[in-house]
Protein backbone atom coordinates (compact mmCIF):
# COMPACT_ATOMS: atom_id res chain seq x y z
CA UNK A 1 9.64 68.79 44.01
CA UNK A 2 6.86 66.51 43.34
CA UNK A 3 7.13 63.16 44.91
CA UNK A 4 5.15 60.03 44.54
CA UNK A 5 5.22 56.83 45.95
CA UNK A 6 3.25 53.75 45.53
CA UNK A 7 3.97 50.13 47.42
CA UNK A 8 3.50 47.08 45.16
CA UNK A 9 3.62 43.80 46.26
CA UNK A 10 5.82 41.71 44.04
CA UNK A 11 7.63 38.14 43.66
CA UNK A 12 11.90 38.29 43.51
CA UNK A 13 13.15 35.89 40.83
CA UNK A 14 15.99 33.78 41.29
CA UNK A 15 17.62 36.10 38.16
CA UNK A 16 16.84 39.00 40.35
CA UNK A 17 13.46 40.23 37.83
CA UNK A 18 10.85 41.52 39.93
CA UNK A 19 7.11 40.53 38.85
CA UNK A 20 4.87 43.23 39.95
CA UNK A 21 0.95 42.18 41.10
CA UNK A 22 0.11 45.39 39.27
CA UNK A 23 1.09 47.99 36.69
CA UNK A 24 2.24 51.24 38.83
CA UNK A 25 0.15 54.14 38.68
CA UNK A 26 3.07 56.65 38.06
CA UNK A 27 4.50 58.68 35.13
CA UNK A 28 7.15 56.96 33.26
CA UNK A 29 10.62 57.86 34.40
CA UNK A 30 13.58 57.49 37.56
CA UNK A 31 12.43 55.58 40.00
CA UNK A 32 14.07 54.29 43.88
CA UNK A 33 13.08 50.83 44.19
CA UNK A 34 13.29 49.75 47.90
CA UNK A 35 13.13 45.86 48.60
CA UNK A 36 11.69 44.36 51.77
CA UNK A 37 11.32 40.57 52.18
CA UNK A 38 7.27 39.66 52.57
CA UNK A 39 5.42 39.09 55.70
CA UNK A 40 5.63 35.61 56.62
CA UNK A 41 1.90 33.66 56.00
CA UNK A 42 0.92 36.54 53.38
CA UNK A 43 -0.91 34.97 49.81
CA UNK A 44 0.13 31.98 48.95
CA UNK A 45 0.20 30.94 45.46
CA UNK A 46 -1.48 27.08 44.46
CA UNK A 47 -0.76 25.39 41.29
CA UNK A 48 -4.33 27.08 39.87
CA UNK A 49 -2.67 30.84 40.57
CA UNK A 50 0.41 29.41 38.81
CA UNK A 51 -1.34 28.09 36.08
CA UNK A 52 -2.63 30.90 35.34
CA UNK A 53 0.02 33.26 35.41
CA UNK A 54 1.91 30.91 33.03
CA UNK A 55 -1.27 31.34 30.51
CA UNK A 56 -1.13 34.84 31.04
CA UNK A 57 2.84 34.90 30.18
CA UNK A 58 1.86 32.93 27.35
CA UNK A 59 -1.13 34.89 26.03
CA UNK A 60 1.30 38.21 26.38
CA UNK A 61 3.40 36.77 24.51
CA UNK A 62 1.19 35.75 21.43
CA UNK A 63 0.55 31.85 22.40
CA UNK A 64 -2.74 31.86 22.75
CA UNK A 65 -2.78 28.37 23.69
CA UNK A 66 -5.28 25.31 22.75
CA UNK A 67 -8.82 25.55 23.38
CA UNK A 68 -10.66 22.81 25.12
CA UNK A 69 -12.26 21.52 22.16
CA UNK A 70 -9.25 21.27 20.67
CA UNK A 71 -7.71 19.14 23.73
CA UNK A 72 -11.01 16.69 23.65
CA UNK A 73 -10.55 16.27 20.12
CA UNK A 74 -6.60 15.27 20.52
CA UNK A 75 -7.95 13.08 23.49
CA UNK A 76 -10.59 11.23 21.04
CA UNK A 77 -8.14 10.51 18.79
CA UNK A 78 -5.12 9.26 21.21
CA UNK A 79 -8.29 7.02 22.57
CA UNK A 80 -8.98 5.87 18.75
CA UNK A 81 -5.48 4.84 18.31
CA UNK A 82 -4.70 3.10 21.33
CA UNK A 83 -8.00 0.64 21.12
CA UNK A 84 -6.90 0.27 17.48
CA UNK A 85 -3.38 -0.81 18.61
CA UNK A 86 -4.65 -2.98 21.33
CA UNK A 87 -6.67 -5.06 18.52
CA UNK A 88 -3.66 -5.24 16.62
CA UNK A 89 -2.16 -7.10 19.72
CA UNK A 90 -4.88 -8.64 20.78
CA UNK A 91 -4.62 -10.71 17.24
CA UNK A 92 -1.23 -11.10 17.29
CA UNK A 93 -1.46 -13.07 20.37
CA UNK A 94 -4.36 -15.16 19.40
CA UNK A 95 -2.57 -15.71 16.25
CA UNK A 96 1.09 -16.51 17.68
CA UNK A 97 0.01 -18.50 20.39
CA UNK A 98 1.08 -21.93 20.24
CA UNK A 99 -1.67 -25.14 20.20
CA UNK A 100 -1.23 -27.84 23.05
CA UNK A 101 -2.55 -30.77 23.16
């Protein structure tokens, strides 16, 4: 008998799906998973190690999300229309305000 094992380090969802840092390197078929709770003070994830696994998620899943261009031009444009509204309301105030003497 032939046996193989491999030790992955891997995050425990709260729906009990395990995310694997890697792809084993074993032949498809039965396996006996064995779960041990992480050292204390290993890797810690930041929100840049999040963010990324959330594009990756995305990517796998066909999303390829928006490219910065893209972003800077939505930016522009939000900028363009809120200095456009603000002389809109500028003038209405200058217009509506009332004269004392």
């Amino acid at each position: 008998m032939n046996v193989s094992e491999e030790t992955i380090e891997a995050t425990l969802d709260s729906n009990g799906q395990l995310r694997l840092t890697h792809q084993p390197q074993m032949s498809p078929g039965p396996v006996r998973v064995t779960i041990r709770a992480g050292a204390a003070g290993g890797p810690r994830r930041d929100i840049a190690d999040v963010i990324r696994e959330i594009a990756a998620e995305q990517r796998s899943r066909g999303f390829p999300g928006r490219s910065a261009a893209d972003l800077r031009g939505e930016d522009g444009a939000r900028l363009a229309e809120d200095a456009e509204r603000d002389q809109e309301l500028d003038a209405a105030r200058c217009g509506a305000s009332p004269r004392r003497a």
